[in-house]
C-alpha atoms as a PDB file:
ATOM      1  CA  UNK A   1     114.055 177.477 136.120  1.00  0.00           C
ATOM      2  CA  UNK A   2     116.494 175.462 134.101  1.00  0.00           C
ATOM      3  CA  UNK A   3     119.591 175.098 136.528  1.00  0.00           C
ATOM      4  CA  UNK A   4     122.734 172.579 136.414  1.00  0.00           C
ATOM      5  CA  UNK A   5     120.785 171.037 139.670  1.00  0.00           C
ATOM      6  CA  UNK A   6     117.815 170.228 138.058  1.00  0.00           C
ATOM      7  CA  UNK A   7     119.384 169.124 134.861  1.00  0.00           C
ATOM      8  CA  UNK A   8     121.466 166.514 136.584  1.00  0.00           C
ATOM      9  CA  UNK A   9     117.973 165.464 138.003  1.00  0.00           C
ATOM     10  CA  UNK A  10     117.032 165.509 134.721  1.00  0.00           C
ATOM     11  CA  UNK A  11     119.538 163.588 133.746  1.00  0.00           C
ATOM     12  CA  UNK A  12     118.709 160.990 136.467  1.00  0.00           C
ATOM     13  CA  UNK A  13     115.243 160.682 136.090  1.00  0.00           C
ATOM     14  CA  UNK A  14     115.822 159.403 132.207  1.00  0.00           C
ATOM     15  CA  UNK A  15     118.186 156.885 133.265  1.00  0.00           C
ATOM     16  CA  UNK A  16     116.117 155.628 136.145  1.00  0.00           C
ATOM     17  CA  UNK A  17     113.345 155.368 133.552  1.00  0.00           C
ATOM     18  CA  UNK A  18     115.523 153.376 131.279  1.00  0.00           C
ATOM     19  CA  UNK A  19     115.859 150.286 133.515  1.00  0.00           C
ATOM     20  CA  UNK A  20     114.966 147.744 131.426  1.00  0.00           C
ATOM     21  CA  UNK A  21     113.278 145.495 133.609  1.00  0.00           C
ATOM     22  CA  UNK A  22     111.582 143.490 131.227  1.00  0.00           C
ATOM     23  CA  UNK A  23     114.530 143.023 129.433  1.00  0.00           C
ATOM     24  CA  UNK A  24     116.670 142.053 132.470  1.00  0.00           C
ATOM     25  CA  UNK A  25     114.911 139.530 134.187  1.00  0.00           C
ATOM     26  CA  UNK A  26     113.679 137.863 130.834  1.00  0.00           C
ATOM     27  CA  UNK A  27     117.595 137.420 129.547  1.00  0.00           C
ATOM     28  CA  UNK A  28     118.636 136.643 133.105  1.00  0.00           C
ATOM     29  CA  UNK A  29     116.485 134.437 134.427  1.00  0.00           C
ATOM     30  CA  UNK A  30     114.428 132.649 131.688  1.00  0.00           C
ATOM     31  CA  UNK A  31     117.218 133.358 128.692  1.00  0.00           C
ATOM     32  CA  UNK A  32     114.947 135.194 126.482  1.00  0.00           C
ATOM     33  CA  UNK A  33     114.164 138.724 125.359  1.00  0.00           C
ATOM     34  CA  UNK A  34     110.572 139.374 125.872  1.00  0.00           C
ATOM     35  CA  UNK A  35     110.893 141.684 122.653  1.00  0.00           C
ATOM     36  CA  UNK A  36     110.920 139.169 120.409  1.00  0.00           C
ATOM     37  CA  UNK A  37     108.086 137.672 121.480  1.00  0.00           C
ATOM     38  CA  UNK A  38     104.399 138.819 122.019  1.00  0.00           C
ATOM     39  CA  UNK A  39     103.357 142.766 120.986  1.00  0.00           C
ATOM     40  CA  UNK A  40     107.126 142.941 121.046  1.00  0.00           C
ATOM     41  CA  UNK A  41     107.703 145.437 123.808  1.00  0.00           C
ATOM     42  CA  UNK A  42     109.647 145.366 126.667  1.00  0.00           C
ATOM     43  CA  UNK A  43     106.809 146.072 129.500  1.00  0.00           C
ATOM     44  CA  UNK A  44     105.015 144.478 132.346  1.00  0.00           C
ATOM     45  CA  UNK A  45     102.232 143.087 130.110  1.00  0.00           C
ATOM     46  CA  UNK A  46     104.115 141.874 127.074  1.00  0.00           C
ATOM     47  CA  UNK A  47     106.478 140.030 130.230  1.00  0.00           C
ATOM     48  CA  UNK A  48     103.084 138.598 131.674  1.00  0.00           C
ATOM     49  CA  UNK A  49     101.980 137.093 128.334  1.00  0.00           C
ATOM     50  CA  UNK A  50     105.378 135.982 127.478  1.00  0.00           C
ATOM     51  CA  UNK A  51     107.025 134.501 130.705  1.00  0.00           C
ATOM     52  CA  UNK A  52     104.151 134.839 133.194  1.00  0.00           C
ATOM     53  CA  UNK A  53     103.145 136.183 136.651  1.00  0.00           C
ATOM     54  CA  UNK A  54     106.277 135.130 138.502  1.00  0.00           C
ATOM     55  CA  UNK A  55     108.317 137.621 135.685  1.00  0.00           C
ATOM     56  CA  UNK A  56     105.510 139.403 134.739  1.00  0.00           C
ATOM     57  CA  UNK A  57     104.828 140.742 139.147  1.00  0.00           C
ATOM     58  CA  UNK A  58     108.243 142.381 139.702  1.00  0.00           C
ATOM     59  CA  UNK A  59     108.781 144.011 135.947  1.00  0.00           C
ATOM     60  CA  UNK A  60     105.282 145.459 136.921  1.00  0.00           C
ATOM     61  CA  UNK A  61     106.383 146.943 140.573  1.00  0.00           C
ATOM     62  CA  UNK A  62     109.992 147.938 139.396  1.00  0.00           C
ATOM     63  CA  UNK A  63     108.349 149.853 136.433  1.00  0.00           C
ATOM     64  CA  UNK A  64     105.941 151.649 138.457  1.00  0.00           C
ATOM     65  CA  UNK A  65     108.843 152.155 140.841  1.00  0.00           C
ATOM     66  CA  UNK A  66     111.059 154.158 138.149  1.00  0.00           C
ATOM     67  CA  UNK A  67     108.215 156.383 137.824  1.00  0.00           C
ATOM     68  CA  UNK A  68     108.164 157.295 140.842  1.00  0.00           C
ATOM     69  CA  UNK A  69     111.513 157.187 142.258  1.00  0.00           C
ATOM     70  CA  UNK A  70     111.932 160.206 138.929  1.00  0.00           C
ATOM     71  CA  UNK A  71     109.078 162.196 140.222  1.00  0.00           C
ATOM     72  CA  UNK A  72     110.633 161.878 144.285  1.00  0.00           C
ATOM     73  CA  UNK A  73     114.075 163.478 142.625  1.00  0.00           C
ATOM     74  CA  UNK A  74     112.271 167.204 142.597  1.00  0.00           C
ATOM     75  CA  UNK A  75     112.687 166.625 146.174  1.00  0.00           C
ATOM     76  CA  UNK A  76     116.494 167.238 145.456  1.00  0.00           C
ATOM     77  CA  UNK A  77     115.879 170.690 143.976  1.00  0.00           C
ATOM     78  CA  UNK A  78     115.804 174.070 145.514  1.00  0.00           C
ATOM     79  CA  UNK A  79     111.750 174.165 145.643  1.00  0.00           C
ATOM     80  CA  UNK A  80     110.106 174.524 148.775  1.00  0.00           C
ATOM     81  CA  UNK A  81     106.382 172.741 147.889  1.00  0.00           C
ATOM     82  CA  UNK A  82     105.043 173.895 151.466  1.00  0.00           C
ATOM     83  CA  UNK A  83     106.084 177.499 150.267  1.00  0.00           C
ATOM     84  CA  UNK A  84     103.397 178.548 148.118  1.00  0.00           C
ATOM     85  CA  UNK A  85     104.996 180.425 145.597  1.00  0.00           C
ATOM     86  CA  UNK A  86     107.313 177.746 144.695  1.00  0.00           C
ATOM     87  CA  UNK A  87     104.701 174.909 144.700  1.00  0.00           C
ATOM     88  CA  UNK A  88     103.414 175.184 141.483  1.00  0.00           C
ATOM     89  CA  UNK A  89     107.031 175.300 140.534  1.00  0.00           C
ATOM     90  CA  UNK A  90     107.460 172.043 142.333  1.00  0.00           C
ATOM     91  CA  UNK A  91     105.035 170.605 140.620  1.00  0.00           C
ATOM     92  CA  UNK A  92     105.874 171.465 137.253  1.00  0.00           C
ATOM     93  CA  UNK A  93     109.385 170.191 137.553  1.00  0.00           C
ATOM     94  CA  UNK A  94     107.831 166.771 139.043  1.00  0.00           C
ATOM     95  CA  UNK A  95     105.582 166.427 135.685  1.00  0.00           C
ATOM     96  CA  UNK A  96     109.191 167.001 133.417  1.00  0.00           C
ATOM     97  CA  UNK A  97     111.078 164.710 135.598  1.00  0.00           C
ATOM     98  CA  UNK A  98     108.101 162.166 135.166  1.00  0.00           C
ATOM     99  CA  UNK A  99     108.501 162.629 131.385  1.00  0.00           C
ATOM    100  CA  UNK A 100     112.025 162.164 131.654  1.00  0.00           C
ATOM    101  CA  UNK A 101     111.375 158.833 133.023  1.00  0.00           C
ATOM    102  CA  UNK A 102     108.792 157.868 130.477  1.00  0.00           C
ATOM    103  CA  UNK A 103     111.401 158.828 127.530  1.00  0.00           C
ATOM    104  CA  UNK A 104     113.667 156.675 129.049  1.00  0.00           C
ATOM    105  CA  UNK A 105     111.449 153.876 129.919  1.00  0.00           C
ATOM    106  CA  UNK A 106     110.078 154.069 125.933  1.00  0.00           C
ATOM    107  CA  UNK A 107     113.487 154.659 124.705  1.00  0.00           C
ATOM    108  CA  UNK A 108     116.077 152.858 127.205  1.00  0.00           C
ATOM    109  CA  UNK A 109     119.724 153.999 126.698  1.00  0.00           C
ATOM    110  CA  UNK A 110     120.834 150.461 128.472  1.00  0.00           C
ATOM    111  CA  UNK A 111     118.442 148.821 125.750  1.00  0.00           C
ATOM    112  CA  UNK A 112     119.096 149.719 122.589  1.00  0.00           C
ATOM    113  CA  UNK A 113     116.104 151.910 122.985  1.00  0.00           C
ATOM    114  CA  UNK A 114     113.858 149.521 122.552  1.00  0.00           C
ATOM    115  CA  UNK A 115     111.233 150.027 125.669  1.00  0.00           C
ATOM    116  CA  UNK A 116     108.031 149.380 126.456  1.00  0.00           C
ATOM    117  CA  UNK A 117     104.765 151.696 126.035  1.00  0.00           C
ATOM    118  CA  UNK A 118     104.903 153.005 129.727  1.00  0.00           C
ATOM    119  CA  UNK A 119     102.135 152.376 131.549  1.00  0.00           C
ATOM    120  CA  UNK A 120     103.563 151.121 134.696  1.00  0.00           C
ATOM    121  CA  UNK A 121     105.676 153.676 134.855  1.00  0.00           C
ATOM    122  CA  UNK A 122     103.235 156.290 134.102  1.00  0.00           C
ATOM    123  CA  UNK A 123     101.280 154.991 136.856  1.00  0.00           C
ATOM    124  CA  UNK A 124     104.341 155.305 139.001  1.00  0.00           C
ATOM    125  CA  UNK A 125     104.854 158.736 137.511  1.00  0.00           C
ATOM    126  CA  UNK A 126     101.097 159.550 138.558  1.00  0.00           C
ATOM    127  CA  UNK A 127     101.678 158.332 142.423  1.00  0.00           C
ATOM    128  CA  UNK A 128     104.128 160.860 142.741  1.00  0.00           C
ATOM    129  CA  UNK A 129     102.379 163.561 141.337  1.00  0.00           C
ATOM    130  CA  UNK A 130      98.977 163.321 142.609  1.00  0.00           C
ATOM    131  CA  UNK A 131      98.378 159.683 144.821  1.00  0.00           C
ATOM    132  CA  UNK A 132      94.873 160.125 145.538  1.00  0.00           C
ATOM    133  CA  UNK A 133      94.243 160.152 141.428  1.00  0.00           C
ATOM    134  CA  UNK A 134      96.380 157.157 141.238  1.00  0.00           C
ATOM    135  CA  UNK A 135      94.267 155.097 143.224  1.00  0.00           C
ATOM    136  CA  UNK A 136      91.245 156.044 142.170  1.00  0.00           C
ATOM    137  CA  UNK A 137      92.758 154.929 138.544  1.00  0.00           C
ATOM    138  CA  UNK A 138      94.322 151.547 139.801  1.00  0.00           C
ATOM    139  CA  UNK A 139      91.192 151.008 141.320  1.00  0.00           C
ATOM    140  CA  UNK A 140      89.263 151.122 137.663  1.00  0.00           C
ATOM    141  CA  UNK A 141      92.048 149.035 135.574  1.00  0.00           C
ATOM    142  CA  UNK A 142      91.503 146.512 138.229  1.00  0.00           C
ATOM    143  CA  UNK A 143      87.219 146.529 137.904  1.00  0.00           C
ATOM    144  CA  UNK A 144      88.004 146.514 134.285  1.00  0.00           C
ATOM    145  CA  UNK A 145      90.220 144.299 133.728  1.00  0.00           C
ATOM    146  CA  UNK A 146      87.844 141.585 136.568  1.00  0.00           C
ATOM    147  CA  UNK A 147      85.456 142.502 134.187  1.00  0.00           C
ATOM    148  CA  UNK A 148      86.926 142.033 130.657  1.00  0.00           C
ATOM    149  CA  UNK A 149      90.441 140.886 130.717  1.00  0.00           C
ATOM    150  CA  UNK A 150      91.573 143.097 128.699  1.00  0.00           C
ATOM    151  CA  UNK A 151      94.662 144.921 129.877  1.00  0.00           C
ATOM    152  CA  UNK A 152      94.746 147.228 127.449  1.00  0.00           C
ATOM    153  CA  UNK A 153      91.420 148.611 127.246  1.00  0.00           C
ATOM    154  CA  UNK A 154      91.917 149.038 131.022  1.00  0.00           C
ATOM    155  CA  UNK A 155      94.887 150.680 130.344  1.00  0.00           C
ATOM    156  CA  UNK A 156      92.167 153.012 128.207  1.00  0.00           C
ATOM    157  CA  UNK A 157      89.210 153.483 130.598  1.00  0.00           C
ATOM    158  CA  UNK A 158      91.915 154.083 133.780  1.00  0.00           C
ATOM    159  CA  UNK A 159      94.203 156.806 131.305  1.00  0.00           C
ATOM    160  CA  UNK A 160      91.139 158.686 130.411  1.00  0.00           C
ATOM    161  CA  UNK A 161      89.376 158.768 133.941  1.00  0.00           C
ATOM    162  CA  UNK A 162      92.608 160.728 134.929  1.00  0.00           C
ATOM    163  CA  UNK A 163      91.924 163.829 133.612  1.00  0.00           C
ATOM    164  CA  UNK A 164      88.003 163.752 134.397  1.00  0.00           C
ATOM    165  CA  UNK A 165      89.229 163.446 137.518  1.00  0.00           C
ATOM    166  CA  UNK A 166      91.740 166.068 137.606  1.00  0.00           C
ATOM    167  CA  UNK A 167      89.312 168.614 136.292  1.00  0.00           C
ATOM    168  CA  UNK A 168      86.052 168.037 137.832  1.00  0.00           C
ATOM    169  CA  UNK A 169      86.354 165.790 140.992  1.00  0.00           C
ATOM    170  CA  UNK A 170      89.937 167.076 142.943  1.00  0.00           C
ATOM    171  CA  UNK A 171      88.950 170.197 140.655  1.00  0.00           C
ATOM    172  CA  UNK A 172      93.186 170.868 140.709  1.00  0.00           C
ATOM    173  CA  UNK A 173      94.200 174.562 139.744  1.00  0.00           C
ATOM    174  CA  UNK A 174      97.651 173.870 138.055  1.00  0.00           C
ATOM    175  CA  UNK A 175      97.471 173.822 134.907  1.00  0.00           C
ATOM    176  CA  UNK A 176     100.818 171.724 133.923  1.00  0.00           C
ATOM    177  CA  UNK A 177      98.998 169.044 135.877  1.00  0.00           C
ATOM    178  CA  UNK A 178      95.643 169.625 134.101  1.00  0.00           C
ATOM    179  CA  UNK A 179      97.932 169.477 130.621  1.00  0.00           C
ATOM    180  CA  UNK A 180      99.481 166.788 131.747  1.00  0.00           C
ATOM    181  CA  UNK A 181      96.659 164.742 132.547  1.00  0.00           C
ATOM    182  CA  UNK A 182      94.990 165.432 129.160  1.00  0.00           C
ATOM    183  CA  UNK A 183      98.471 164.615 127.764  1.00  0.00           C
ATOM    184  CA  UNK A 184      98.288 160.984 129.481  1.00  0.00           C
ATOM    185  CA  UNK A 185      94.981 160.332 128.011  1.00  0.00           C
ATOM    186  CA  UNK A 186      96.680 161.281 124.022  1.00  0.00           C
ATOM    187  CA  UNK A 187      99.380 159.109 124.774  1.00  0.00           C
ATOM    188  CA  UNK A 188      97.698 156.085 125.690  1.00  0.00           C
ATOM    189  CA  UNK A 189      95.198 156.656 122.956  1.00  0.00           C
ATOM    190  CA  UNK A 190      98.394 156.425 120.758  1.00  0.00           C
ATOM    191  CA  UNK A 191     100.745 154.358 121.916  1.00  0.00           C
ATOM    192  CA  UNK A 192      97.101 151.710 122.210  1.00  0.00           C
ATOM    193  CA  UNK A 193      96.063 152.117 118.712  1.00  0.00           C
ATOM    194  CA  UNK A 194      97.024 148.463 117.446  1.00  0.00           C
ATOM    195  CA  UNK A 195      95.322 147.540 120.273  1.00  0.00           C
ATOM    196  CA  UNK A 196      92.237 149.546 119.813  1.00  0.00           C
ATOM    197  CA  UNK A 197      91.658 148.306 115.982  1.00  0.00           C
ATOM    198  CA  UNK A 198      91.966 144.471 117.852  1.00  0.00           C
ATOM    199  CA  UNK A 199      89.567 145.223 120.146  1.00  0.00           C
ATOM    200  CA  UNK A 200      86.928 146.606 117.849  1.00  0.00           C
ATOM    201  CA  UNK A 201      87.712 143.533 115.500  1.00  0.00           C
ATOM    202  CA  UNK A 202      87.538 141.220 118.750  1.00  0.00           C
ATOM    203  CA  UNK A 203      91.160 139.917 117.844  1.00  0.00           C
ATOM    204  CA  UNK A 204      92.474 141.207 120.986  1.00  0.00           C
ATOM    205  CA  UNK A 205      94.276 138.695 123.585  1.00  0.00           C
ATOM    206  CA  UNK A 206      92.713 138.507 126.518  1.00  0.00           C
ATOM    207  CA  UNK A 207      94.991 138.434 129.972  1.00  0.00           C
ATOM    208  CA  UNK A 208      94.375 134.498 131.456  1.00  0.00           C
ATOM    209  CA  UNK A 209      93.973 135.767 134.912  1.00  0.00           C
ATOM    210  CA  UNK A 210      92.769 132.108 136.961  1.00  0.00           C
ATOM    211  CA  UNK A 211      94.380 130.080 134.245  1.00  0.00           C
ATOM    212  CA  UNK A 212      98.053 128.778 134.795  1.00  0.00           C
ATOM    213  CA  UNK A 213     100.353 127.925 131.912  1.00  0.00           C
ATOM    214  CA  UNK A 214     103.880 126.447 130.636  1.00  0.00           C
ATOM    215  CA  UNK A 215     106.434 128.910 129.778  1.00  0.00           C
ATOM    216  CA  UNK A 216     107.067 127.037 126.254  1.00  0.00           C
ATOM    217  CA  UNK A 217     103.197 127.123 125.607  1.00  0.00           C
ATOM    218  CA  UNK A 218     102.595 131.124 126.340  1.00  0.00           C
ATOM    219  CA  UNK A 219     105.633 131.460 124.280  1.00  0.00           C
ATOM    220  CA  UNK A 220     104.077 129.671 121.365  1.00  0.00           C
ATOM    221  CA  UNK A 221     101.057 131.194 121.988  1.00  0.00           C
ATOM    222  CA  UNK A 222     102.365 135.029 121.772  1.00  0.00           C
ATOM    223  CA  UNK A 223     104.707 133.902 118.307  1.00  0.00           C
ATOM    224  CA  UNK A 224     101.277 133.364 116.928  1.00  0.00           C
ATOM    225  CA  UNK A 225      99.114 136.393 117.634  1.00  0.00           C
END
């Protein structure tokens, strides 16, 4: 039900979304935007190749926290979840305020709209909506990325997983979510397709998880790939 409350939270959940972390702490702290540097996007991993874990750590948590601080706002609207007519309703309007936040996160107002491909935040997005799901998916980016170092074909395996999961493990009977997982899976597909042509050609970079470097030396290193 489209409302002036839950366009306001609309409203909110887009500009909560376009924090641009990455951005931020890269000009503020280390004097540099991360977008000029690396895969050129402002996100968690392009911050981790380009300034490191110590930037790299809270762009990660703040992202994943816009996601789902966005999804949290339906609890500002006049749905009842615990009422059952209303909680499909409830849900729905979680999975557009989650959107909002990914639009915003992709395409940050306080950016120039130049974001980031959303993954934290979709991850954040995905807490909110359904948590169990969410840690079964953080659970497999983390085995595959221990077991590859790739974060974006974790990105992959963990994006994909979500709607197996959806449909034939918590066996969920809304069907926004359903969409919406299957939705996730596209977009990652998409928004990873550079990524997907490097890994097949083996030209992908590879996250140095044990391995400790100079700031000037990943930035060199992320000019040339």
């Amino acid at each position: 039900m489209i409302n002036s409350t839950n366009i306001l939270l609309l409203f909110g959940a887009y500009l909560l979304g376009s924090i641009p972390s990455a951005v931020w702490i890269g000009k503020f702290f280390y004097k540099i935007d991360v977008r000029e540097y690396g895969s050129g996007n402002a996100g968690a991993t392009n911050t981790f190749r380009v300034l490191g874990k110590k930037a790299g750590i809270p762009v990660m948590l703040i992202d994943v926290l816009k996601g789902f601080a966005a999804v949290s706002l339906a609890h500002f609207s006049n749905y009842d979840p615990t009422r059952p007519y209303q909680f499909n309703q409830f849900i729905n309007l979680e999975l557009v305020l989650g959107i909002a936040s990914l639009v915003g996160h992709i395409f940050p107002i306080f950016a120039s709209f130049r974001g980031g491909k959303g993954i934290a935040t979709l991850l954040g997005i995905v807490f909110g909506v359904h948590p169990y799901g969410a840690f079964i998916c953080m659970g497999i980016f983390i085995i595959v990325l221990l077991v590859s170092n790739y974060v974006s074909l974790s990105s992959i395996i963990s994006a994909i997983c979500f709607p197996l999961l959806m449909i034939f493990v918590f066996k969920t009977t809304v069907p926004s979510l359903i969409i919406f997982s299957i939705l996730i899976a596209i977009m990652v597909l998409i928004t990873h397709q550079k990524n997907i042509e490097r890994l097949i050609r083996k030209e992908e970079s590879k996250a140095k998880l044990l391995k400790k470097k100079k700031k000037v030396e990943t930035i060199q290193e992320v000019e040339a790939e």
